[in-house]
PDB file of N, CA and C in Angstrom:
ATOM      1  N   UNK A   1     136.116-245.357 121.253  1.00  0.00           N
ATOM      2  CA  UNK A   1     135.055-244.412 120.996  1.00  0.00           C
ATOM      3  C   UNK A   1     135.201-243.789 119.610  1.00  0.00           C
ATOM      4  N   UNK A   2     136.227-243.494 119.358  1.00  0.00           N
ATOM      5  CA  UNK A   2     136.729-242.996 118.296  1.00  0.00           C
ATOM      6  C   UNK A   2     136.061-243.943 116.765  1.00  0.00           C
ATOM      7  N   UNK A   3     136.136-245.119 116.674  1.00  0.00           N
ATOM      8  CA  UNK A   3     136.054-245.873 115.803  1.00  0.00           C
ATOM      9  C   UNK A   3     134.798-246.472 115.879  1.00  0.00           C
ATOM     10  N   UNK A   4     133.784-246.157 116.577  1.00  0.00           N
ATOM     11  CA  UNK A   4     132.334-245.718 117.088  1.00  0.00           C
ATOM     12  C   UNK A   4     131.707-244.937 116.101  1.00  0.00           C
ATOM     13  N   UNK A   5     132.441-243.844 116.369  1.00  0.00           N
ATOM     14  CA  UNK A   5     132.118-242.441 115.721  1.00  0.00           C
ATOM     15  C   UNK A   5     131.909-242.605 114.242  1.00  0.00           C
ATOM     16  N   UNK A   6     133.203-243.334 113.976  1.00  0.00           N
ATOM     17  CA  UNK A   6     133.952-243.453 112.320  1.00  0.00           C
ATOM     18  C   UNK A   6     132.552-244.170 111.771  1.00  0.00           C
ATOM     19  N   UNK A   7     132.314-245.587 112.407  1.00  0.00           N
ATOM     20  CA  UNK A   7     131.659-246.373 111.754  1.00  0.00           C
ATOM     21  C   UNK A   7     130.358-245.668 111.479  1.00  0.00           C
ATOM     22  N   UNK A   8     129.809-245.237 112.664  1.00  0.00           N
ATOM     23  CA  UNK A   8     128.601-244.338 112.555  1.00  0.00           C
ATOM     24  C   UNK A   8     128.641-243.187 111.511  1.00  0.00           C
ATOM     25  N   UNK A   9     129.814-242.373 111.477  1.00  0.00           N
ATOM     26  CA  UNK A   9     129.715-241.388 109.800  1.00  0.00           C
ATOM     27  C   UNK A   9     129.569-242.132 109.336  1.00  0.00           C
ATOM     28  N   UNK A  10     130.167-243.638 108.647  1.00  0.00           N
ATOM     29  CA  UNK A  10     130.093-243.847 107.091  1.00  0.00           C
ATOM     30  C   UNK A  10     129.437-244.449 106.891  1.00  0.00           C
ATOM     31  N   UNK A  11     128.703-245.173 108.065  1.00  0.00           N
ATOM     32  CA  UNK A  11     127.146-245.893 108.113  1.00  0.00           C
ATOM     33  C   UNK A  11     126.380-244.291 107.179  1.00  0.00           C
ATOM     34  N   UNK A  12     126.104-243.922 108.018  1.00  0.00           N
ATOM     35  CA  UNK A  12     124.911-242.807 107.391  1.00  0.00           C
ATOM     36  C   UNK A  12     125.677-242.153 106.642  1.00  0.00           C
ATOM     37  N   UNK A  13     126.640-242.003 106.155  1.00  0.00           N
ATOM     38  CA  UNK A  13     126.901-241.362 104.589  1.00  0.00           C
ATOM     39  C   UNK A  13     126.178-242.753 103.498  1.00  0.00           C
ATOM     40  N   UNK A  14     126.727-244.174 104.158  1.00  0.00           N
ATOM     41  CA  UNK A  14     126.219-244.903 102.772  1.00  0.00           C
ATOM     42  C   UNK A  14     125.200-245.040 102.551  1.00  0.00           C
ATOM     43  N   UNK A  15     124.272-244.820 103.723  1.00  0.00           N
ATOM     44  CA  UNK A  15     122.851-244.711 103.384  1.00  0.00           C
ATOM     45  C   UNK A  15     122.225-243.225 102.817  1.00  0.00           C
ATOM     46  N   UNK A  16     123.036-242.626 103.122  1.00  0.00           N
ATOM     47  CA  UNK A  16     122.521-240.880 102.185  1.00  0.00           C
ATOM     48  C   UNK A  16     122.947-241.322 100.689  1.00  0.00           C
ATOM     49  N   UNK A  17     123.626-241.752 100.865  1.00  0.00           N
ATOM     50  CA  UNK A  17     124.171-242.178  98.790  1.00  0.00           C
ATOM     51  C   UNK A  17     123.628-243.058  98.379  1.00  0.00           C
ATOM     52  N   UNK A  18     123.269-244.235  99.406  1.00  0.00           N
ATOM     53  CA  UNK A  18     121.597-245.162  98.671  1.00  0.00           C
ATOM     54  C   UNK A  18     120.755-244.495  98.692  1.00  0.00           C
ATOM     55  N   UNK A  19     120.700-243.388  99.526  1.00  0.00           N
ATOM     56  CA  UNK A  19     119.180-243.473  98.993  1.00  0.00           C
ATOM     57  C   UNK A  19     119.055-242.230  97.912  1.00  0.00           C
ATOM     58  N   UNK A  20     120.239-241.398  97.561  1.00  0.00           N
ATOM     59  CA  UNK A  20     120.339-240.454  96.921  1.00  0.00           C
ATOM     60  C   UNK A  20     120.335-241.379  94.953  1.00  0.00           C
ATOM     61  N   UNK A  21     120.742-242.848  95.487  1.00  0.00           N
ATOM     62  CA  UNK A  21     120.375-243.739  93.723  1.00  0.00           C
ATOM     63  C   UNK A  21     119.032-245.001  93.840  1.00  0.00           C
ATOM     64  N   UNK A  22     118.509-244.112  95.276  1.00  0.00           N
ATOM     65  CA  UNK A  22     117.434-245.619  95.194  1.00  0.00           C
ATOM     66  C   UNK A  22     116.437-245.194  94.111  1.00  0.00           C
ATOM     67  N   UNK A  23     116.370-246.669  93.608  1.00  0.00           N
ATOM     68  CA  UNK A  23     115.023-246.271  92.495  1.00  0.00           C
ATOM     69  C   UNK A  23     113.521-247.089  92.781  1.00  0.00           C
ATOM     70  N   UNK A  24     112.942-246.739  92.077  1.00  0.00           N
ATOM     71  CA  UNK A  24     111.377-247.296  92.157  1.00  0.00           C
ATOM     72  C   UNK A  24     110.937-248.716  91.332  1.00  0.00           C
ATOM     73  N   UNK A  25     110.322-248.765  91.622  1.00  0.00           N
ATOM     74  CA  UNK A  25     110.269-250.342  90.198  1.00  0.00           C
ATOM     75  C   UNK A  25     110.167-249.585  89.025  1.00  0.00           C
ATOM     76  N   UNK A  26     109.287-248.340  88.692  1.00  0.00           N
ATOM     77  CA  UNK A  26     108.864-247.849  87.676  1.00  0.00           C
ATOM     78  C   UNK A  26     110.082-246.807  86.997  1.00  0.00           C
ATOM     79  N   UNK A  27     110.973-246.219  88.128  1.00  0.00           N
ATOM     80  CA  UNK A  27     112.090-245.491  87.129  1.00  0.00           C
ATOM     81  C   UNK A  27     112.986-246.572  86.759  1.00  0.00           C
ATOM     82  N   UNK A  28     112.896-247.570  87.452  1.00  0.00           N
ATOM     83  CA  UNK A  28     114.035-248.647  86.793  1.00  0.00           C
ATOM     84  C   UNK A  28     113.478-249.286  85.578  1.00  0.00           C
ATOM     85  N   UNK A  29     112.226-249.402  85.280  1.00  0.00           N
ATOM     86  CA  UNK A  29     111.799-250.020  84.171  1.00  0.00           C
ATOM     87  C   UNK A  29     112.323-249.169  83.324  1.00  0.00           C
ATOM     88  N   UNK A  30     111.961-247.751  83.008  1.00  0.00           N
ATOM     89  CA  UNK A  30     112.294-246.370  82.378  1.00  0.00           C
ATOM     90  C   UNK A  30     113.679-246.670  82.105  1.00  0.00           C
ATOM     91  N   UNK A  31     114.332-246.730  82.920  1.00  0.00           N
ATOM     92  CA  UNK A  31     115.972-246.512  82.557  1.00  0.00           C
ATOM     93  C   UNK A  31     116.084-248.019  81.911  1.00  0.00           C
ATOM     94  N   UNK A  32     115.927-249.589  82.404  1.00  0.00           N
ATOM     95  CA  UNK A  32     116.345-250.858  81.599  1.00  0.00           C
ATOM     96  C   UNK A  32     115.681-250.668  80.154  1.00  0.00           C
ATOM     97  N   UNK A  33     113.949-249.462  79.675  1.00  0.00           N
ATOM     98  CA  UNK A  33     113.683-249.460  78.607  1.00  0.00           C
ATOM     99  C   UNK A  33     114.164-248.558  77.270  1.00  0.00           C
ATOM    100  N   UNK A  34     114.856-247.496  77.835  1.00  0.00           N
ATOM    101  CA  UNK A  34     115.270-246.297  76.975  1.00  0.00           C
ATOM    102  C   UNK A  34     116.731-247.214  76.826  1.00  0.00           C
ATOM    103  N   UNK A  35     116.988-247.686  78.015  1.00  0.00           N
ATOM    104  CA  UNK A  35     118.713-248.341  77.253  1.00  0.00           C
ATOM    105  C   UNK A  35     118.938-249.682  76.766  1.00  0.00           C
ATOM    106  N   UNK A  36     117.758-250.110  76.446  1.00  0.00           N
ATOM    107  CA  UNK A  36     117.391-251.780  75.552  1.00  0.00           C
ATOM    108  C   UNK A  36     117.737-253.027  76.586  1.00  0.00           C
ATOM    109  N   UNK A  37     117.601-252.649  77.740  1.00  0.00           N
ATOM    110  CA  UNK A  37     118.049-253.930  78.875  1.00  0.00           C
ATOM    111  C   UNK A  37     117.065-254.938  78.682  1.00  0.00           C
ATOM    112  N   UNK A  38     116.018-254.148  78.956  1.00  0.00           N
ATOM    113  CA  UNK A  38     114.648-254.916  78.534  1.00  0.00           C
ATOM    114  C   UNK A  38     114.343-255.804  77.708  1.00  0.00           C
ATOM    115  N   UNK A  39     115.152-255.686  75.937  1.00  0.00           N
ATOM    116  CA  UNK A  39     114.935-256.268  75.278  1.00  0.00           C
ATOM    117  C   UNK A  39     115.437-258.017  75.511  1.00  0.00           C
ATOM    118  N   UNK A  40     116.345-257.963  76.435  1.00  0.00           N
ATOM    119  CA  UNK A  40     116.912-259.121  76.590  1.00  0.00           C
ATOM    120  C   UNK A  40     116.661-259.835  78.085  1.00  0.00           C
ATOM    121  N   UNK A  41     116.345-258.718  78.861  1.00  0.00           N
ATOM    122  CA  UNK A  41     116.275-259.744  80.409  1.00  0.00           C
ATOM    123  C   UNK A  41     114.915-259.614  81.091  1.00  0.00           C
ATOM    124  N   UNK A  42     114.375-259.737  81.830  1.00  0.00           N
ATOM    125  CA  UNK A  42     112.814-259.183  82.366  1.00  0.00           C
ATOM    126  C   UNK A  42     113.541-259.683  84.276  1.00  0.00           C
ATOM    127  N   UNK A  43     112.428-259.444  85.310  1.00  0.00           N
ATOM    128  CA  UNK A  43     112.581-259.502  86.387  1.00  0.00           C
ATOM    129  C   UNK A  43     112.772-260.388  87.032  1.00  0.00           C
ATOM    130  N   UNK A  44     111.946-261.783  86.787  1.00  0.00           N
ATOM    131  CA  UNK A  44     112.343-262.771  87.127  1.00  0.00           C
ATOM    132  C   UNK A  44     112.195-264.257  86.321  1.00  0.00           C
ATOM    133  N   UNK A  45     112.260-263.704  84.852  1.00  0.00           N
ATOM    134  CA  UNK A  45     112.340-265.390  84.003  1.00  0.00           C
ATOM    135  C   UNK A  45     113.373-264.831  83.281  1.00  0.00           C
ATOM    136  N   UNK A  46     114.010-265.915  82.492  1.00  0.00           N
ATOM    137  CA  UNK A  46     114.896-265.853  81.380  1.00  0.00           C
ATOM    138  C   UNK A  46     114.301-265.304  80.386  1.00  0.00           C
ATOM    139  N   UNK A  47     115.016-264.604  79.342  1.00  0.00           N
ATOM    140  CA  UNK A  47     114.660-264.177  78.229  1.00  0.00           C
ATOM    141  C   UNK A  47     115.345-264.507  77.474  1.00  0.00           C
ATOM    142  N   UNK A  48     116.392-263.703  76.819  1.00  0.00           N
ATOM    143  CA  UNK A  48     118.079-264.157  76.198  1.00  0.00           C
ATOM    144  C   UNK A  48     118.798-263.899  76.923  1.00  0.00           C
ATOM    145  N   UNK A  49     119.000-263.277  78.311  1.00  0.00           N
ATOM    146  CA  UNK A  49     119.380-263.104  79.396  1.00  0.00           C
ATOM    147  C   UNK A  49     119.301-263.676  80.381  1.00  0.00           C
ATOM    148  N   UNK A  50     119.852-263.389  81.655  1.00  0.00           N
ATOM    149  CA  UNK A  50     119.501-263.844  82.846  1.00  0.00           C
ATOM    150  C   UNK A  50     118.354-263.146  83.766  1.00  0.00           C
ATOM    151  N   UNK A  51     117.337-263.799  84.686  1.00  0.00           N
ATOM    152  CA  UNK A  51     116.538-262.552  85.109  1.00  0.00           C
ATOM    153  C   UNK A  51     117.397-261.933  85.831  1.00  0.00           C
ATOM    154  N   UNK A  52     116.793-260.627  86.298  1.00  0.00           N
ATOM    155  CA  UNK A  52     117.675-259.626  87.459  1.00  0.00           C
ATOM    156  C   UNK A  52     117.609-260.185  88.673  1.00  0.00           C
ATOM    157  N   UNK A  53     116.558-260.701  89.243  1.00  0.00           N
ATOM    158  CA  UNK A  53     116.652-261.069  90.075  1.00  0.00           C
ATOM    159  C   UNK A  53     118.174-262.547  90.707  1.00  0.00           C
ATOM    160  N   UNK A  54     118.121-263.253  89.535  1.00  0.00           N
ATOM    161  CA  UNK A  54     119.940-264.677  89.597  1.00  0.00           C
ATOM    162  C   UNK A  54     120.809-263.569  89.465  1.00  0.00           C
ATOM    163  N   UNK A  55     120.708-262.573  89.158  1.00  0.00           N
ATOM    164  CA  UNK A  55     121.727-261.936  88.803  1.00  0.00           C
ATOM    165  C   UNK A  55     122.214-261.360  90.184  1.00  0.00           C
ATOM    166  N   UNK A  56     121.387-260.472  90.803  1.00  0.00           N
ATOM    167  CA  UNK A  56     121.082-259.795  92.523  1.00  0.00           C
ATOM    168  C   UNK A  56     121.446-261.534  93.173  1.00  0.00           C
ATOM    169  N   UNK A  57     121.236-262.450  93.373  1.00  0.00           N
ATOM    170  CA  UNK A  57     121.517-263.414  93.761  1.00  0.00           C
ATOM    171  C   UNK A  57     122.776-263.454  93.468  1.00  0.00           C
ATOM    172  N   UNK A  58     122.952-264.032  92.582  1.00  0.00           N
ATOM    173  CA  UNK A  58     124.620-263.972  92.176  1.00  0.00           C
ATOM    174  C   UNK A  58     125.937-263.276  93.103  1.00  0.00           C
ATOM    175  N   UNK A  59     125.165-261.797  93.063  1.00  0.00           N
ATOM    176  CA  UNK A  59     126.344-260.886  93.428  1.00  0.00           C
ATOM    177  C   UNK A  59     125.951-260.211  95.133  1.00  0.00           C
ATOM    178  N   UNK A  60     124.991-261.151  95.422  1.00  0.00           N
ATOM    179  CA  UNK A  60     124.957-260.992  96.815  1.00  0.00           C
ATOM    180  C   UNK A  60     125.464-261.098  97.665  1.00  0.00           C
ATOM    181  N   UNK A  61     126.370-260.707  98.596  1.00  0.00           N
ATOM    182  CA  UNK A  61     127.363-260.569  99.603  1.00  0.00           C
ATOM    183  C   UNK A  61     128.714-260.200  98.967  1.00  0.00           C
ATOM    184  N   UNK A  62     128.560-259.786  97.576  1.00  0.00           N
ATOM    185  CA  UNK A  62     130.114-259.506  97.201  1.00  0.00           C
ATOM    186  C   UNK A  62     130.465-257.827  97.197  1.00  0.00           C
ATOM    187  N   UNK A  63     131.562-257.723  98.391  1.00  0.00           N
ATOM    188  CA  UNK A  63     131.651-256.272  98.329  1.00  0.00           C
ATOM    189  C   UNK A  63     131.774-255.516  97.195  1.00  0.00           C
ATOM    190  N   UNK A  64     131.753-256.164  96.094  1.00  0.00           N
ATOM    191  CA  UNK A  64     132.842-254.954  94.651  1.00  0.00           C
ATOM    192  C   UNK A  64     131.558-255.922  93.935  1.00  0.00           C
ATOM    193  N   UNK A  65     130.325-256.257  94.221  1.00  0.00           N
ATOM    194  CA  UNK A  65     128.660-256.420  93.375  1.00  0.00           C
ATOM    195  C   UNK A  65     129.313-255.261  92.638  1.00  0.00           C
ATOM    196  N   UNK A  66     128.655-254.040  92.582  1.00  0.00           N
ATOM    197  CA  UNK A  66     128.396-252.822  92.352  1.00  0.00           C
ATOM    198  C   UNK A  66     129.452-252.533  91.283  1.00  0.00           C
ATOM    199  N   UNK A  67     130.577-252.606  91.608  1.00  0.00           N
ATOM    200  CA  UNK A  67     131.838-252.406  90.098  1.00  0.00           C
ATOM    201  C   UNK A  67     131.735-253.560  89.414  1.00  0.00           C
ATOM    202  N   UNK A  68     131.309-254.896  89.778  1.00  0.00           N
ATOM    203  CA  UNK A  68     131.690-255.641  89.215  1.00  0.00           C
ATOM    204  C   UNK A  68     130.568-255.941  87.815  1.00  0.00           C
ATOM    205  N   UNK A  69     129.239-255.145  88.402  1.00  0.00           N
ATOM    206  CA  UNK A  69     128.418-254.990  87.325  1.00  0.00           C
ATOM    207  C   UNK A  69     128.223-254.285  86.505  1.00  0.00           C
ATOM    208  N   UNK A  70     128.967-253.422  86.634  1.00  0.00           N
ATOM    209  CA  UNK A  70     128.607-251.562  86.330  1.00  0.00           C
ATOM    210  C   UNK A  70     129.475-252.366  84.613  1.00  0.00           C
ATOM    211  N   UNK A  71     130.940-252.601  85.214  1.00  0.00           N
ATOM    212  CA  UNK A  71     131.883-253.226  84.137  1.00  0.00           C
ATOM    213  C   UNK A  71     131.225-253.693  83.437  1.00  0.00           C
ATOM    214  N   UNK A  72     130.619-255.182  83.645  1.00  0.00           N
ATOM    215  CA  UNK A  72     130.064-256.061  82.830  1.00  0.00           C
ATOM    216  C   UNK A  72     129.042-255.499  82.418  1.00  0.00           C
ATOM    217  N   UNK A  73     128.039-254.287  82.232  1.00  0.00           N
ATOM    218  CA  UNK A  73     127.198-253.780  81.114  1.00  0.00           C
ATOM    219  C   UNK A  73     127.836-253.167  80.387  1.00  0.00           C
ATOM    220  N   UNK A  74     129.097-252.251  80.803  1.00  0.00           N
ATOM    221  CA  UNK A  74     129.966-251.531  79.884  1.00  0.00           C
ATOM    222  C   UNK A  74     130.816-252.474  78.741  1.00  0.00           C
ATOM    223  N   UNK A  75     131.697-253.446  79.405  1.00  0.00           N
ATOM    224  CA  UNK A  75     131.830-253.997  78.182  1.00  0.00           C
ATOM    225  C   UNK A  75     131.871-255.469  77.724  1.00  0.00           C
ATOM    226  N   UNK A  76     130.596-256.290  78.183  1.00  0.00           N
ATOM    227  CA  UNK A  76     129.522-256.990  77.521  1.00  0.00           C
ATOM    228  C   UNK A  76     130.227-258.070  78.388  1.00  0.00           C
ATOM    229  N   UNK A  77     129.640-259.272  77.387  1.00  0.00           N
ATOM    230  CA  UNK A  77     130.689-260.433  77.768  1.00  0.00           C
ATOM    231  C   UNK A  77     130.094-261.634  77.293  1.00  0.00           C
ATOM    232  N   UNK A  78     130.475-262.907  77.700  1.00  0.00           N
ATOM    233  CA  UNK A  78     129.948-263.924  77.561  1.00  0.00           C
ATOM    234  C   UNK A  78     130.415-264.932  77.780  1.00  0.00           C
ATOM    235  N   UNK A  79     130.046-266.246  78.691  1.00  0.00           N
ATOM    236  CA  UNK A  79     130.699-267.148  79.301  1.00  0.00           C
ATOM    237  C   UNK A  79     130.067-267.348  80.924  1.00  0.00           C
ATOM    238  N   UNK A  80     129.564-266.365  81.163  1.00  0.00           N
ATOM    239  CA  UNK A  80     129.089-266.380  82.486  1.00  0.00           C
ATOM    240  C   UNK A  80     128.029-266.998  83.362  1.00  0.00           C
ATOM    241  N   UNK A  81     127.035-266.862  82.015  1.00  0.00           N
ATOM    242  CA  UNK A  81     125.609-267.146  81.954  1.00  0.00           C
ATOM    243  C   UNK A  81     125.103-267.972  80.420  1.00  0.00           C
ATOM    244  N   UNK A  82     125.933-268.268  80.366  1.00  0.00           N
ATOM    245  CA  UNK A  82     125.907-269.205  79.362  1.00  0.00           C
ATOM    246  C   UNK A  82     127.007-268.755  77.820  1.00  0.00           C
ATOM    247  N   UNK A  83     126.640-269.288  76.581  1.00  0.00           N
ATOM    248  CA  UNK A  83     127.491-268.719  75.369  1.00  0.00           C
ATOM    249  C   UNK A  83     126.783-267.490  74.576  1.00  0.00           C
ATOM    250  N   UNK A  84     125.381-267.072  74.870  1.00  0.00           N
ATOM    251  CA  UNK A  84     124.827-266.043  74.437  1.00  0.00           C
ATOM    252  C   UNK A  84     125.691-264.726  74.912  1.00  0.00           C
ATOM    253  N   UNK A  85     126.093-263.892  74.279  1.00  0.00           N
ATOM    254  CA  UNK A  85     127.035-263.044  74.408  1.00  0.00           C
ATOM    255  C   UNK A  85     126.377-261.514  74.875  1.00  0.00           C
ATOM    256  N   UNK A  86     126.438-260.952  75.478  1.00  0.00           N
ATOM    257  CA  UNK A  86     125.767-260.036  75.829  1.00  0.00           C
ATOM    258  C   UNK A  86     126.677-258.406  75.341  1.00  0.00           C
ATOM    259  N   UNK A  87     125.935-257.675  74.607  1.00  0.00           N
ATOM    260  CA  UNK A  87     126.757-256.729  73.944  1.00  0.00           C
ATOM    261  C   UNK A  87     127.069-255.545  75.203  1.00  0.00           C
ATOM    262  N   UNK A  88     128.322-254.971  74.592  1.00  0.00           N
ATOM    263  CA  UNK A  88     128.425-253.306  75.633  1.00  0.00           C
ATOM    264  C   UNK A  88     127.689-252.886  75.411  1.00  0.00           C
ATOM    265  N   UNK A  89     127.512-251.959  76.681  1.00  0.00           N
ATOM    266  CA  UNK A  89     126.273-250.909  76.383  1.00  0.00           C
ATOM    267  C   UNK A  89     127.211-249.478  76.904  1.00  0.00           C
ATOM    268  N   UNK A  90     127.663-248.706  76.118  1.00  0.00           N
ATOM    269  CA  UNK A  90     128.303-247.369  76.092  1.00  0.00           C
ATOM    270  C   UNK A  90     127.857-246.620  76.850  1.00  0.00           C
ATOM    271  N   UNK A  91     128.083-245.510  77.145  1.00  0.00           N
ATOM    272  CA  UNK A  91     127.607-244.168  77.900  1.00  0.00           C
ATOM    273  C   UNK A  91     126.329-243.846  76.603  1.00  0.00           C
ATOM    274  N   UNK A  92     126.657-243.578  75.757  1.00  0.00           N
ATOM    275  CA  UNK A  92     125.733-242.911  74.793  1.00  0.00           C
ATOM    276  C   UNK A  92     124.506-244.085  74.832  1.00  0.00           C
ATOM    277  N   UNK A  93     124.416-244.971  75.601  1.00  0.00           N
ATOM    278  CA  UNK A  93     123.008-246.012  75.510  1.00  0.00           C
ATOM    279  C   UNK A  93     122.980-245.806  77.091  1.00  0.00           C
ATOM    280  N   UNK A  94     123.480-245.537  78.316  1.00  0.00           N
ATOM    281  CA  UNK A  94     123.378-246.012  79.404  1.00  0.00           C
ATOM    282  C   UNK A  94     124.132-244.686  80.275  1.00  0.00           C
ATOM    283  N   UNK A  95     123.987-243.774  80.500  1.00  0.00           N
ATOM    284  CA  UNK A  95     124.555-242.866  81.236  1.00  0.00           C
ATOM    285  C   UNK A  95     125.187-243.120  82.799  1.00  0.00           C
ATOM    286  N   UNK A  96     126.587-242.858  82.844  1.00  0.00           N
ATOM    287  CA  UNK A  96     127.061-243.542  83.963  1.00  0.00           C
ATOM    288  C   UNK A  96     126.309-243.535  85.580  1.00  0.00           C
ATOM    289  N   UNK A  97     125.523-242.202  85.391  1.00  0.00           N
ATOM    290  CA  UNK A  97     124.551-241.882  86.825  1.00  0.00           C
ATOM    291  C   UNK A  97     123.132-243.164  86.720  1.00  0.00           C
ATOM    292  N   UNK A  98     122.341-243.299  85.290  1.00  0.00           N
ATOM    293  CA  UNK A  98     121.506-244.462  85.665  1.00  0.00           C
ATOM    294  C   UNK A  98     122.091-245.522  85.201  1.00  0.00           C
ATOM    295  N   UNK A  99     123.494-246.040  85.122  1.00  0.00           N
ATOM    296  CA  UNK A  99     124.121-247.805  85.250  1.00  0.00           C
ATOM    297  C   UNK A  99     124.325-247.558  86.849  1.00  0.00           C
ATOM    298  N   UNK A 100     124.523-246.312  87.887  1.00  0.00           N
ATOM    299  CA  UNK A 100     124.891-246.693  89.262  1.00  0.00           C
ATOM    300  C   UNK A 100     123.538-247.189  89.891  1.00  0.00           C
ATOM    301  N   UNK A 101     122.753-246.100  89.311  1.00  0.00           N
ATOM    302  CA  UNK A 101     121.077-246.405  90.099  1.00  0.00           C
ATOM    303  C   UNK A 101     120.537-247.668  89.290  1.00  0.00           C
ATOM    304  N   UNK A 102     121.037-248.078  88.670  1.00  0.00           N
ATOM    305  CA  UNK A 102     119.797-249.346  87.993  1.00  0.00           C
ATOM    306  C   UNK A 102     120.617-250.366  88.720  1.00  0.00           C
ATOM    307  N   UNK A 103     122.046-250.582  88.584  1.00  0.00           N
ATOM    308  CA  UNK A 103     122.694-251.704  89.429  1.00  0.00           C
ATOM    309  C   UNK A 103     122.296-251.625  90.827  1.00  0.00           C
ATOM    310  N   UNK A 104     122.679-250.516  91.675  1.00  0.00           N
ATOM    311  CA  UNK A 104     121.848-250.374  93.370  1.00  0.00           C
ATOM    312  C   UNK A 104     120.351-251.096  92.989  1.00  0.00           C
ATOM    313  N   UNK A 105     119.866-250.697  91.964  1.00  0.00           N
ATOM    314  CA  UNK A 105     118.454-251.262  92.477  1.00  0.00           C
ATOM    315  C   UNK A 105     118.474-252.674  92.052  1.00  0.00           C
ATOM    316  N   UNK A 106     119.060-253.022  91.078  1.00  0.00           N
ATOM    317  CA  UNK A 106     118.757-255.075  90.851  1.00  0.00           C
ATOM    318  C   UNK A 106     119.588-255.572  92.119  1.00  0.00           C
ATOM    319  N   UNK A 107     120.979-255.130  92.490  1.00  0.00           N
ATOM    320  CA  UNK A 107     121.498-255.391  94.213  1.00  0.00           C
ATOM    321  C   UNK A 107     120.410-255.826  94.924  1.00  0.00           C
ATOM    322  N   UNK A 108     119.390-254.417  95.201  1.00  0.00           N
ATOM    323  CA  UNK A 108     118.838-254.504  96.186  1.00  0.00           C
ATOM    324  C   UNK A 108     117.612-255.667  96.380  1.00  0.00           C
ATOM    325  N   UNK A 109     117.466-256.380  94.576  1.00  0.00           N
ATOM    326  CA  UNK A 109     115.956-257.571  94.420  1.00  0.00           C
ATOM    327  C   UNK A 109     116.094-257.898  95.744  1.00  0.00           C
TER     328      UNK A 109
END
């Protein structure tokens, strides 16, 4: 019973904290456009990027999605998605509260 209970708190805590970073299509555009995401990826074709959507594919069913992306906008990379290199994007371009809500929301394509 006990471990009933447990699962049931942290069920509905993780859904109070999704939905406390769920975003809209339209604040996520806002946040991928003020921090230049845009310039390189769109929703679902290639650009110089990957769309968001292979990307949400990609990291679908992986428990550590969520860190494992947050990282890779912070500090860039290349090799993954081909040799086009994708630059960091700092706090001062990407504030750590909308890299949690913009990653929850490409997760969630």
């Amino acid at each position: 019973m006990k471990n009933r209970f447990a699962s049931a708190v942290a069920a509905g805590t993780l859904l109070l904290c999704t939905g406390a970073l769920a975003l809209d299509a339209k604040e996520a555009n806002d946040i991928m456009t003020k921090s230049a995401c845009a310039a390189c990826h769109t929703l679902d074709k290639k650009l110089v990027g990957p769309p968001y959507k292979e990307v949400a594919a990609k990291y679908r069913g992986n428990a550590k999605a969520a860190e494992l992306m947050a990282q890779k906008v912070r500090a860039g990379g290349v090799g993954v998605w081909g040799q086009i290199p994708m630059p960091p994007n700092p706090k001062e371009k990407i504030s750590d509260e909308d890299l949690k809500k913009l990653v929850g929301w490409l997760l969630a394509l």
